[in-house]
N, C-alpha and C. Protein backbone atom coordinates (compact mmCIF):
# COMPACT_ATOMS: atom_id res chain seq x y z
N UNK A 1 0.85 -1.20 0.00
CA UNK A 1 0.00 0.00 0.00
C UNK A 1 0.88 1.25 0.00
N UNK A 2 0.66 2.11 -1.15
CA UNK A 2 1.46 3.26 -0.83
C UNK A 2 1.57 4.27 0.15
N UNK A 3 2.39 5.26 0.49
CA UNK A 3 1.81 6.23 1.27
C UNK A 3 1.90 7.68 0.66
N UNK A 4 1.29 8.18 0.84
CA UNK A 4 0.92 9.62 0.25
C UNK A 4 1.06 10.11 1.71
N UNK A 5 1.32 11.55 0.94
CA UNK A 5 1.17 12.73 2.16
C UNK A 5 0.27 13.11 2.88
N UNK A 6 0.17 12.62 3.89
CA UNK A 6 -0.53 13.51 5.15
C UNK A 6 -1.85 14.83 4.44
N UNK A 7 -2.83 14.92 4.26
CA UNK A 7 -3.59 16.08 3.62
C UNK A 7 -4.95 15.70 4.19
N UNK A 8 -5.41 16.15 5.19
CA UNK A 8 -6.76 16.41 5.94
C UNK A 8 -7.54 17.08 5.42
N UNK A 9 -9.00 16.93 4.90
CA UNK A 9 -9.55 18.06 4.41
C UNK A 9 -9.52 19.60 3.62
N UNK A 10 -8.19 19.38 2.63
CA UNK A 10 -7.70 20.94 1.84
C UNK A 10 -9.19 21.68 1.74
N UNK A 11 -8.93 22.60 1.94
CA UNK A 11 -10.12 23.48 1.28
C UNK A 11 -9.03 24.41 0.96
N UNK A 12 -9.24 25.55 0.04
CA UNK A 12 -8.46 26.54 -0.87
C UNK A 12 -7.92 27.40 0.63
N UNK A 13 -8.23 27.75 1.65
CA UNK A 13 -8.09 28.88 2.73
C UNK A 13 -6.67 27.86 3.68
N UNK A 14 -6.78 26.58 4.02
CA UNK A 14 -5.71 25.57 4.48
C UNK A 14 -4.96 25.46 3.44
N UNK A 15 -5.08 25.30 2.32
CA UNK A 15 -4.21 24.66 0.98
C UNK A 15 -3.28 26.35 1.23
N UNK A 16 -3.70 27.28 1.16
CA UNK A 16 -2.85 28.23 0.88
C UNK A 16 -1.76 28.53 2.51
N UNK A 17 -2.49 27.94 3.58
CA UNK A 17 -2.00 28.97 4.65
C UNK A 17 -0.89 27.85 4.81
N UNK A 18 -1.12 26.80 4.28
CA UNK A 18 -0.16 25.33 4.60
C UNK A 18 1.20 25.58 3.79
N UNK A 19 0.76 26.37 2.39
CA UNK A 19 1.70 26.52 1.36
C UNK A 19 2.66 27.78 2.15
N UNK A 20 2.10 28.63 2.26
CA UNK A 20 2.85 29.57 2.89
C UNK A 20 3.48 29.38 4.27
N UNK A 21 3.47 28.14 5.34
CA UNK A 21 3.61 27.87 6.40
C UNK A 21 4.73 26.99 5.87
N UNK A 22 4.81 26.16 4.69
CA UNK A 22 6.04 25.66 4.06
C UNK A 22 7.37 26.02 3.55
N UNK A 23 6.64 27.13 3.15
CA UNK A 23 7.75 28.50 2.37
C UNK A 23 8.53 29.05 3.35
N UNK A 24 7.98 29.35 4.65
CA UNK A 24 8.26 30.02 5.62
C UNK A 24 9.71 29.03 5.94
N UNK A 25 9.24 27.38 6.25
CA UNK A 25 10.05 26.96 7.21
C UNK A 25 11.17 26.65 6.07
N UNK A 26 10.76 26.13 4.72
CA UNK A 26 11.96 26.13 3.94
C UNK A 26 12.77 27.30 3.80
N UNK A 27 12.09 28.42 3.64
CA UNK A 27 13.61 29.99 3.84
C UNK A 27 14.52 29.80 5.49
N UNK A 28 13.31 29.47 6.34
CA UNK A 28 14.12 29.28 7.65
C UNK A 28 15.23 28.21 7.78
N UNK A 29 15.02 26.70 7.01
CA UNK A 29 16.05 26.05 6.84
C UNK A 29 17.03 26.25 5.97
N UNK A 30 16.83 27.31 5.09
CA UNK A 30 17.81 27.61 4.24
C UNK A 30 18.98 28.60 4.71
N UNK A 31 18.12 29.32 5.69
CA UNK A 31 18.87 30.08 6.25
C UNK A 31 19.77 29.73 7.60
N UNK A 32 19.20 28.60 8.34
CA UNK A 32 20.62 28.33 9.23
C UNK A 32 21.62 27.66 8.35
N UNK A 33 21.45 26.75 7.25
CA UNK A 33 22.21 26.07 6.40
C UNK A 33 22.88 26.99 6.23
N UNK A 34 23.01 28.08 6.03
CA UNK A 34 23.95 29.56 5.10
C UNK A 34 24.47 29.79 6.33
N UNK A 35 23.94 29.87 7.62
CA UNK A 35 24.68 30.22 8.76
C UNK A 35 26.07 28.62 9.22
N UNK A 36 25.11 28.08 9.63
CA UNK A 36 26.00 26.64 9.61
C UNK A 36 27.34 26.50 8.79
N UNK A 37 26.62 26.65 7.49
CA UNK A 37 28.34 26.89 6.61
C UNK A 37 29.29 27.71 6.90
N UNK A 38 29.16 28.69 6.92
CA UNK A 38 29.46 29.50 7.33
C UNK A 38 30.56 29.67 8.81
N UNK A 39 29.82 29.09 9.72
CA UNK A 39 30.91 28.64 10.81
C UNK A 39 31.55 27.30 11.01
N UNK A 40 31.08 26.78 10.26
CA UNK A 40 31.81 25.44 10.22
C UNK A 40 33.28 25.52 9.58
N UNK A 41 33.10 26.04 7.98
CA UNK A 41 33.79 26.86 7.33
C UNK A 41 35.06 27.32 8.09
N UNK A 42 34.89 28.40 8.78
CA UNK A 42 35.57 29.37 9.53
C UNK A 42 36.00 28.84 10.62
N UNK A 43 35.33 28.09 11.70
CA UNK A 43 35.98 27.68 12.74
C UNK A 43 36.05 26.17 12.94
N UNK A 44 36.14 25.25 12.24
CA UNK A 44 36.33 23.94 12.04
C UNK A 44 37.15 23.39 13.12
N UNK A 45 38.77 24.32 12.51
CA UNK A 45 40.08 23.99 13.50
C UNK A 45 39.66 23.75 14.74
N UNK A 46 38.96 25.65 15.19
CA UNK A 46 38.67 25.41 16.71
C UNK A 46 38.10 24.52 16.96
N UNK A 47 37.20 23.73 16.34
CA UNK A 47 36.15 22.50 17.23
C UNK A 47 36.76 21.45 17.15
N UNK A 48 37.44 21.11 15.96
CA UNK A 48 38.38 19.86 16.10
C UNK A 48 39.43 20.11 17.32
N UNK A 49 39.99 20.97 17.13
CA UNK A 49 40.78 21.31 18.62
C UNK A 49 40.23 21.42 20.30
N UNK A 50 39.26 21.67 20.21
CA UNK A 50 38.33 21.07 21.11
C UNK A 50 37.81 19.86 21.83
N UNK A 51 37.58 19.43 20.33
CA UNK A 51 36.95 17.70 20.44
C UNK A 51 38.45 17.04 21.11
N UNK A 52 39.15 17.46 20.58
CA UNK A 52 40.59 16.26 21.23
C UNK A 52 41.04 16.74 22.44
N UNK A 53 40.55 17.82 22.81
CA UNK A 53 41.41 17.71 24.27
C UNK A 53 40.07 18.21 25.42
N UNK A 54 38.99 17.66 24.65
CA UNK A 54 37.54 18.01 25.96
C UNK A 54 36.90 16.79 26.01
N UNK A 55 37.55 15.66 26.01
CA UNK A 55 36.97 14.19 26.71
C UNK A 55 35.79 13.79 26.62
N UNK A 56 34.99 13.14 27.39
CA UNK A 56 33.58 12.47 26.85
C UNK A 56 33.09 13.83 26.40
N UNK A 57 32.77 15.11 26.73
CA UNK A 57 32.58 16.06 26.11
C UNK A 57 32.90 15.82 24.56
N UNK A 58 33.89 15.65 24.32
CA UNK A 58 34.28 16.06 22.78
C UNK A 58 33.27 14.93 21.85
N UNK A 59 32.88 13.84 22.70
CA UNK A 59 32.25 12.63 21.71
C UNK A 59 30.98 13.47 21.73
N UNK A 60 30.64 13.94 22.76
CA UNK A 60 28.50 14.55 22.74
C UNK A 60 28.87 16.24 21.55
N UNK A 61 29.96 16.45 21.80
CA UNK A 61 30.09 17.73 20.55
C UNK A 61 30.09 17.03 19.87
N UNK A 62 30.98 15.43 18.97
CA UNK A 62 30.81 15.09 17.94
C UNK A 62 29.80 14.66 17.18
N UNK A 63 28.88 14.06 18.24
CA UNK A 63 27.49 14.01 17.80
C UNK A 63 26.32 14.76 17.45
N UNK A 64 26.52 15.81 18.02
CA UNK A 64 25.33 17.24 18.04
C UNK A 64 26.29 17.72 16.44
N UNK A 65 27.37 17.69 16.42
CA UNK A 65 28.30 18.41 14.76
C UNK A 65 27.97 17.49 14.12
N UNK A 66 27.60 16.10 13.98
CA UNK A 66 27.10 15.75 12.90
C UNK A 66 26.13 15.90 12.19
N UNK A 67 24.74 16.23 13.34
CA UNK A 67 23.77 16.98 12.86
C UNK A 67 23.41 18.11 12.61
N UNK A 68 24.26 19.14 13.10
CA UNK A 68 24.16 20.06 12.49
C UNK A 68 24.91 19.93 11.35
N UNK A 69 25.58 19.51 10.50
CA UNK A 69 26.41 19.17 8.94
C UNK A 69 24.77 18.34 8.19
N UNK A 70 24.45 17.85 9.09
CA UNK A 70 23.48 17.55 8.23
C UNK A 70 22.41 18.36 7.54
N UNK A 71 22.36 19.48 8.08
CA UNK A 71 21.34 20.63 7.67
C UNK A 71 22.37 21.53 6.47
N UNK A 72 23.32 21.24 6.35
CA UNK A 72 24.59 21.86 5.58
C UNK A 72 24.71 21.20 4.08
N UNK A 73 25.14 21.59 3.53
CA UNK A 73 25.74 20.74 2.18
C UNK A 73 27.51 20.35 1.85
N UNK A 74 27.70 20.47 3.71
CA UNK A 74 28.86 20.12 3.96
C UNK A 74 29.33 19.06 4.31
N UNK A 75 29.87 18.11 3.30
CA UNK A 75 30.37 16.66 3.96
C UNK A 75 31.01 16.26 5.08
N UNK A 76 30.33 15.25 5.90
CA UNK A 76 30.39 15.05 7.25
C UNK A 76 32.02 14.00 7.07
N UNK A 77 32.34 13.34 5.85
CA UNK A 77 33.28 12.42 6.06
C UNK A 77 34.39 13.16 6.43
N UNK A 78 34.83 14.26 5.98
CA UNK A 78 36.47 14.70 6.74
C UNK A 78 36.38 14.68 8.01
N UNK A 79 35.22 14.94 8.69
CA UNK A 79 35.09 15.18 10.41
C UNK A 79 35.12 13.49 11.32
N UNK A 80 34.22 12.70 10.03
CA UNK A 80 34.94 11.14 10.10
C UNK A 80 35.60 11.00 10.19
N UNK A 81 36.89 10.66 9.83
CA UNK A 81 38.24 10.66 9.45
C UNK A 81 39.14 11.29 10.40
N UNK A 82 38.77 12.32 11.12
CA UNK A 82 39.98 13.10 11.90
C UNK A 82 39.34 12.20 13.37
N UNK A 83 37.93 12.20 13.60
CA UNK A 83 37.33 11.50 14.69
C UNK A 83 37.80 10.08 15.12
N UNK A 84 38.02 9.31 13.64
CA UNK A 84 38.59 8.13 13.59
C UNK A 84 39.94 7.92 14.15
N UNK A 85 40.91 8.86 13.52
CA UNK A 85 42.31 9.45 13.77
C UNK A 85 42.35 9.28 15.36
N UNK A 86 41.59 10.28 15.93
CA UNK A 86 40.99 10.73 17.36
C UNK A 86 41.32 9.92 18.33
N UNK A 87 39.73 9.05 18.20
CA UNK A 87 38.94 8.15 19.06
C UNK A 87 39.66 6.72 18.81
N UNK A 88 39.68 6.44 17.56
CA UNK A 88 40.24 4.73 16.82
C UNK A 88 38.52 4.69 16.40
N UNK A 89 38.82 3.42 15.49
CA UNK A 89 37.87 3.10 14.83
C UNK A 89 36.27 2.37 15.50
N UNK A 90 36.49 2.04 16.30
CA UNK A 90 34.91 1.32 16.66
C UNK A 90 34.31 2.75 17.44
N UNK A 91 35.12 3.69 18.52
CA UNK A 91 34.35 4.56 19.27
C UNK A 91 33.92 5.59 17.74
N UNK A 92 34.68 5.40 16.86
CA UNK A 92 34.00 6.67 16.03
C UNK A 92 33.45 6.27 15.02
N UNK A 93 33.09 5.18 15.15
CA UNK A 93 31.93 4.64 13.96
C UNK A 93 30.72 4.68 14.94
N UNK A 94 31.42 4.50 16.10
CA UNK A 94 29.64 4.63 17.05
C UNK A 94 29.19 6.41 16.97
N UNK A 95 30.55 6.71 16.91
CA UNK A 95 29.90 8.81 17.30
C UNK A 95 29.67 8.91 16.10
N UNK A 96 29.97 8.76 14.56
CA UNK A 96 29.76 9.07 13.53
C UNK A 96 28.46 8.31 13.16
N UNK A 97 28.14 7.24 13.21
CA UNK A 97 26.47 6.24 13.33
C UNK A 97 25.55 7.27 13.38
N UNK A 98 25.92 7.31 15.02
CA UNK A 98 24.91 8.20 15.80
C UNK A 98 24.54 9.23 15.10
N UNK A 99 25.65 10.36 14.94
CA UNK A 99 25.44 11.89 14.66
C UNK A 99 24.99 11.70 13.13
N UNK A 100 25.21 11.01 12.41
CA UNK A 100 24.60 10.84 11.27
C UNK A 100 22.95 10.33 11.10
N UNK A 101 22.73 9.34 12.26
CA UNK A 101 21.15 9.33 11.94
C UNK A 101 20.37 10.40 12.94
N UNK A 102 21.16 11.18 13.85
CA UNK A 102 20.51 11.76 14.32
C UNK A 102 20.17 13.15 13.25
N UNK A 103 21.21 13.57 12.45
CA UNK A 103 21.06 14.36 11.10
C UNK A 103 20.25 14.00 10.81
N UNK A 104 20.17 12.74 10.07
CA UNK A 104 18.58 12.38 9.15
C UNK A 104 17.33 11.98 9.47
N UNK A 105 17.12 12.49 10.99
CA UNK A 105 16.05 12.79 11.26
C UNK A 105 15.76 14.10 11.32
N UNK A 106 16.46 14.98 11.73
CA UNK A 106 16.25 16.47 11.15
C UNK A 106 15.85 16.86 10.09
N UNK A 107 16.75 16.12 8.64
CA UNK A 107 15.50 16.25 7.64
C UNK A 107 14.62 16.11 7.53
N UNK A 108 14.34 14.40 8.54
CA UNK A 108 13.25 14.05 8.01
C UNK A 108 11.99 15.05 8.56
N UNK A 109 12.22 15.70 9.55
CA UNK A 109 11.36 16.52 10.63
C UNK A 109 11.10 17.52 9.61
N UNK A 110 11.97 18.28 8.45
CA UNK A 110 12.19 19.27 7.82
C UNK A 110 10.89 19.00 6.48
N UNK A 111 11.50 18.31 6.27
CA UNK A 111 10.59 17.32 4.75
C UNK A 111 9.07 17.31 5.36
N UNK A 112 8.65 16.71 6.72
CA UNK A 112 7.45 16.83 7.44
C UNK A 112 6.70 18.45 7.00
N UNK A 113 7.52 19.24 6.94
CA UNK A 113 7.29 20.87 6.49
C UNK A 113 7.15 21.35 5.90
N UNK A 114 7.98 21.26 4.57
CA UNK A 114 8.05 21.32 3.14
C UNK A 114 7.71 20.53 2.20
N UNK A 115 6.59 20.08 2.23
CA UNK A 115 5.93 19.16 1.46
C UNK A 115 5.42 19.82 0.01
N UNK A 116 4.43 20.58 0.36
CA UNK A 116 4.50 21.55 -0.65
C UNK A 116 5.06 22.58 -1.70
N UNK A 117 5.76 22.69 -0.93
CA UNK A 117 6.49 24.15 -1.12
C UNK A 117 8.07 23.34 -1.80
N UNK A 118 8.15 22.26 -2.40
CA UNK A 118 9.39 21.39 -3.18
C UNK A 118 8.68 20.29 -4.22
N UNK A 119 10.13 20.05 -4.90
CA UNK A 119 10.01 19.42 -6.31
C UNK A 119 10.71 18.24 -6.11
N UNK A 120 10.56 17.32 -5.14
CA UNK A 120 11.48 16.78 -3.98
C UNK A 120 11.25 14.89 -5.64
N UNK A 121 9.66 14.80 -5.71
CA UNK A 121 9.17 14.00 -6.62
C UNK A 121 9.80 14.06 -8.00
N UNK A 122 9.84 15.06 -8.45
CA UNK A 122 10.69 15.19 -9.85
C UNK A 122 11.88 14.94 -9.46
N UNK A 123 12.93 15.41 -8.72
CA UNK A 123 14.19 14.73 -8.14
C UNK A 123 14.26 12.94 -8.13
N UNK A 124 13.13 12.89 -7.48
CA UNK A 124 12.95 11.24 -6.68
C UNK A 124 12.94 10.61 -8.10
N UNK A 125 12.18 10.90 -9.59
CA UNK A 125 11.83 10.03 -10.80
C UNK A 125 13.68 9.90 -11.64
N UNK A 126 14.67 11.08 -11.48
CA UNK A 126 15.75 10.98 -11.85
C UNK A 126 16.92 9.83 -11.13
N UNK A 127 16.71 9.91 -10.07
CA UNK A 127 17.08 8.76 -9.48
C UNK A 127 17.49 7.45 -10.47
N UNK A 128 19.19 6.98 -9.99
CA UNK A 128 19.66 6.23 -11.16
C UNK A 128 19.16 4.42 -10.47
N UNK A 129 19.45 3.72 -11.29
CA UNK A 129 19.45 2.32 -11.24
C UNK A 129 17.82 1.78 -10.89
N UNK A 130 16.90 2.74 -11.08
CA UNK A 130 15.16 2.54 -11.09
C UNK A 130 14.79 2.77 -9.93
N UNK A 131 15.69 3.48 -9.08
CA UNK A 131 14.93 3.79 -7.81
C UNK A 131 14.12 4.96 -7.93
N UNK A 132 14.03 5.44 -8.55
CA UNK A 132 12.76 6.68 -9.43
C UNK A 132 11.55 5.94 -9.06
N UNK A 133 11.18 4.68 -9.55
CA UNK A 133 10.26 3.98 -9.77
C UNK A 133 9.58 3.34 -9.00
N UNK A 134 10.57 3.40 -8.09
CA UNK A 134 9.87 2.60 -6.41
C UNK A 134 9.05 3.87 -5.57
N UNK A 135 8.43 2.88 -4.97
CA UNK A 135 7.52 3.95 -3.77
C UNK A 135 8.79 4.45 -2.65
N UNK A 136 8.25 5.22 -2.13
CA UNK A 136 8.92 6.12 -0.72
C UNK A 136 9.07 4.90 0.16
N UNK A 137 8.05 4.71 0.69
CA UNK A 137 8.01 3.84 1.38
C UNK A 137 8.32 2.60 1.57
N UNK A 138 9.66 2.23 0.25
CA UNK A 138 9.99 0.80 -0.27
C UNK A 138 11.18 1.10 0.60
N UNK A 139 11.27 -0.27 1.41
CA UNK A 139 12.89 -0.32 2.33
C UNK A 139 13.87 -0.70 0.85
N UNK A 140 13.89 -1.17 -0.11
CA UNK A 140 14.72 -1.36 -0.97
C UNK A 140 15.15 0.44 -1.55
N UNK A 141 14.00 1.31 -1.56
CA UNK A 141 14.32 2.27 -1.97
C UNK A 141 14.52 3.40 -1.30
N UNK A 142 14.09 3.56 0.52
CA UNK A 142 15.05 3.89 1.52
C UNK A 142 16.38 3.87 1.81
N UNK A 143 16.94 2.05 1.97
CA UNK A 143 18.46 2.12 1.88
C UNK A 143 19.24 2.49 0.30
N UNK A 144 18.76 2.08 -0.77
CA UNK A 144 19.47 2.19 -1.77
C UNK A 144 19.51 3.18 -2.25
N UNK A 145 18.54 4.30 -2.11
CA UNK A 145 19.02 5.64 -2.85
C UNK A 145 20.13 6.51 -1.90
N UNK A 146 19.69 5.91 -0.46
CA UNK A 146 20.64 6.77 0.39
C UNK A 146 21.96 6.51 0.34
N UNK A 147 22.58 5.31 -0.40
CA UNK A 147 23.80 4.77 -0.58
C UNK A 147 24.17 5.69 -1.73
N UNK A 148 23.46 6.74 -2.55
CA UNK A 148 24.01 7.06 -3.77
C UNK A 148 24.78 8.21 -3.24
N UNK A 149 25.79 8.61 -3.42
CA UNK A 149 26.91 9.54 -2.91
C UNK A 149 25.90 11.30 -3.25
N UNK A 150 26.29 12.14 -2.53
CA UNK A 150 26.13 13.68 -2.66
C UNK A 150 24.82 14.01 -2.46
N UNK A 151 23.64 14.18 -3.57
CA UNK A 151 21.95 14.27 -2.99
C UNK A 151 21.27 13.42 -2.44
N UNK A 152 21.52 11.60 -2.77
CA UNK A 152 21.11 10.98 -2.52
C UNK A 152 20.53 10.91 -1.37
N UNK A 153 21.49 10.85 -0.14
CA UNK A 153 20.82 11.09 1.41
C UNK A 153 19.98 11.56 1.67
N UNK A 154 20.15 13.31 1.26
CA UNK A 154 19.17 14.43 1.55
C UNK A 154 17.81 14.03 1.18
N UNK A 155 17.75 13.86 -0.12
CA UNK A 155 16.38 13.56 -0.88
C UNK A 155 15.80 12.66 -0.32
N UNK A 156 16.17 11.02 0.13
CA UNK A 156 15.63 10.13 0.81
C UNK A 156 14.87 11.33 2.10
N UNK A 157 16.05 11.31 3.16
CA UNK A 157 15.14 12.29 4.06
C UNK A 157 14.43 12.87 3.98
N UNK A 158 14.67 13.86 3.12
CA UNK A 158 12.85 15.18 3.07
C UNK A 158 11.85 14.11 2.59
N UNK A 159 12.43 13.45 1.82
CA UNK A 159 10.97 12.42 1.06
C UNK A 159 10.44 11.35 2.07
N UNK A 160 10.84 10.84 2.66
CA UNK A 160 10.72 10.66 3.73
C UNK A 160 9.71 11.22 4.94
N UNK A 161 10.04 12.10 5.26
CA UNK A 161 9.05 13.13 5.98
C UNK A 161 8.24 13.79 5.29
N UNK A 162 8.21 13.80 4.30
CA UNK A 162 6.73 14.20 3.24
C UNK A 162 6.35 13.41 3.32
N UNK A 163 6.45 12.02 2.29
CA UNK A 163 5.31 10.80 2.56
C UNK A 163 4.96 10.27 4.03
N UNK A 164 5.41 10.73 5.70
CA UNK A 164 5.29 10.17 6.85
C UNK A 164 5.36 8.84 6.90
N UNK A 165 7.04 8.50 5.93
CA UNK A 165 7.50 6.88 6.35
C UNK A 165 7.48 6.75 7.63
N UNK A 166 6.72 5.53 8.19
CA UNK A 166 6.55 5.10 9.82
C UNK A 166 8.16 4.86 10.18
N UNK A 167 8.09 5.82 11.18
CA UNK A 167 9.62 6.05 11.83
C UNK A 167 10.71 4.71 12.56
N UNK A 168 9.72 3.99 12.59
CA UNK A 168 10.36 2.84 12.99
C UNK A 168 11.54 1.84 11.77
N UNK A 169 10.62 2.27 10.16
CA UNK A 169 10.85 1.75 9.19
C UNK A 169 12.14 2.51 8.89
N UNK A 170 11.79 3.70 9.09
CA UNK A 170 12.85 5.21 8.41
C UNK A 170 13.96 4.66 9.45
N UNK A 171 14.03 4.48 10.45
CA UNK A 171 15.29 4.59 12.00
C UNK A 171 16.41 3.59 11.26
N UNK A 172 15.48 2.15 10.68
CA UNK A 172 16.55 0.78 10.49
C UNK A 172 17.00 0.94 9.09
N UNK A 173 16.49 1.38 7.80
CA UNK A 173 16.59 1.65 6.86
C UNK A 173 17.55 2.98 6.81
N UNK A 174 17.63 3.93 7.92
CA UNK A 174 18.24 4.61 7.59
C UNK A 174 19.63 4.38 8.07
N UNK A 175 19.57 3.64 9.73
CA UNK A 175 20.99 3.17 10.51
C UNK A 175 22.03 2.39 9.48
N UNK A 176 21.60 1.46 8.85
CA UNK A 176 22.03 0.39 8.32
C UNK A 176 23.07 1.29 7.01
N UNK A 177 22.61 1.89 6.05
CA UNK A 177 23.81 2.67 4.77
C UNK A 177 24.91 3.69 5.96
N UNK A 178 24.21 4.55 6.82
CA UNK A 178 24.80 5.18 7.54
C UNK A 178 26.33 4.67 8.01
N UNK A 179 25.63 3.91 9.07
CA UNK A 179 26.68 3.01 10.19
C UNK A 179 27.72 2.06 9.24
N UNK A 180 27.19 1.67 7.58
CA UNK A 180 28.19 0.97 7.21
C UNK A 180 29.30 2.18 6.34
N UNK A 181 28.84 3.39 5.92
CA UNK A 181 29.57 4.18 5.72
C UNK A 181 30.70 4.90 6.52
N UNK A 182 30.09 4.76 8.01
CA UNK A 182 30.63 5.46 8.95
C UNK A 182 31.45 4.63 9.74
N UNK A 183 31.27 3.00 9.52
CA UNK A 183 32.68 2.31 9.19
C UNK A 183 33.47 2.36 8.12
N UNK A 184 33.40 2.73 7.82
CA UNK A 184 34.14 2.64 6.20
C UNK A 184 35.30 3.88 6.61
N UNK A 185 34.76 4.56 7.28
CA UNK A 185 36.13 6.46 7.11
C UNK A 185 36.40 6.28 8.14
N UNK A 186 35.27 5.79 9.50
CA UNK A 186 36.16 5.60 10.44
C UNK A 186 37.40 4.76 10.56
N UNK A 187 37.55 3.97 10.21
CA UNK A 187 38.83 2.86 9.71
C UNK A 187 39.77 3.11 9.19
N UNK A 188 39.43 4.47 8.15
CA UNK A 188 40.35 4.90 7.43
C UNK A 188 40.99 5.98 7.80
N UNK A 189 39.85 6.60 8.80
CA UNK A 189 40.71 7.76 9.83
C UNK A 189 41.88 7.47 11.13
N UNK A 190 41.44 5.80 11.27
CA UNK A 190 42.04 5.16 12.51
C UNK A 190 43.20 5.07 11.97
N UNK A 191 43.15 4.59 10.62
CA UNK A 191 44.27 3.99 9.50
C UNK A 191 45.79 5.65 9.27
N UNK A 192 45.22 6.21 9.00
CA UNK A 192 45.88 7.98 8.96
C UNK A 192 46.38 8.17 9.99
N UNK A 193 45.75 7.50 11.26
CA UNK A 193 46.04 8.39 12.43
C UNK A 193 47.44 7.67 13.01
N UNK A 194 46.81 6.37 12.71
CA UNK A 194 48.05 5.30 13.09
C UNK A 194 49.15 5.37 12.52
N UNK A 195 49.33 5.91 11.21
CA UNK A 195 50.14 5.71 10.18
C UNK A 195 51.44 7.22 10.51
N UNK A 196 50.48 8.24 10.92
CA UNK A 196 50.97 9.51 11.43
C UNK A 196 51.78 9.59 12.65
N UNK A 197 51.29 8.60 13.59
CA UNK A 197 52.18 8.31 14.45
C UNK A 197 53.13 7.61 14.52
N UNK A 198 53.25 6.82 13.52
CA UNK A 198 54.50 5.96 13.13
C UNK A 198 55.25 6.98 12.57
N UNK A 199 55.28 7.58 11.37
CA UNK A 199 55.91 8.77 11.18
C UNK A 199 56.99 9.71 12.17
């Protein structure tokens, strides 16, 4: 059974105040994204310099910085990688897991918003290897588009929270590409870090 979006009774006076209540929160997410960059950008050093010498502290900053990168169009893997370096590989595949699905529920909360007010569906039909073609709500087409490198993620998420994939479905479908990605750099950050100290 498919799922469609959430739509209670439109009448033209809701259809419009909903559209404009969408618009609103998409300029508002557009706009910490421009802020977010922005200091991430600029003060990176300082927080990485932080994270390594402020202890279980630095793991609950690493996790809250992953989600905020997630509202960004700033790749979370270099912050992998130095975390890996960091921590070693299993503690920062757990902080990188984490802060990564805790990101993609922010979209998905976001997408819950902007339903209207995006072209999220025309995106979703370009989608390579026929995942265009699948429903939202297909776990084959949850994990597999989110495996596609750069939009892929994002788009799953907002689409996601537009169609109101049951969160239980979205949590395992989404842990699973995440956590195996976030082994993947963590290992390779452990790998750099180790290699640097031999040096």
């Amino acid at each position: 059974m498919a799922i469609t979006p959430v739509n209670p009774k439109v009448t033209p006076i809701t259809k419009k105040v909903g559209r404009s209540q969408s618009i609103y929160i998409l300029i508002f997410s557009l706009l910490v994204m421009a802020i977010a960059a922005v200091f991430f950008t600029q003060d990176l050093n300082k927080v990485k310099a932080f994270i390594s010498q402020a202890g279980i502290w630095g793991i609950i900053v690493s996790i809250l910085l992953y989600a905020l990168l997630g509202v960004t169009l700033i790749p979370s893997e270099p912050l992998t990688l130095f975390i890996g370096a960091l921590f070693g590989p299993w503690l920062a595949t757990l902080i990188a897991g984490t802060g990564n699905t805790l990101s993609a529920f922010v979209e998905y909360y976001i997408g819950t918003h902007i339903g209207s007010a995006t072209n999220f569906a025309e995106r979703k039909d370009k989608l390579p290897f026929g995942l265009g073609k699948m429903k939202v709500d297909s776990p084959l087409f949850l994990v597999g588009a989110r495996m596609i490198p750069g939009y892929g993620p994002k788009i799953v998420s907002m689409m996601a929270g537009i169609y109101r994939v049951p969160l239980l479905r979205y949590l395992w479908t989404t842990a699973i590409p995440i956590f195996i990605g976030a082994t993947v750099f963590a290992f390779g950050g452990a790998e750099i870090g180790f290699l640097t100290k031999i040096k």
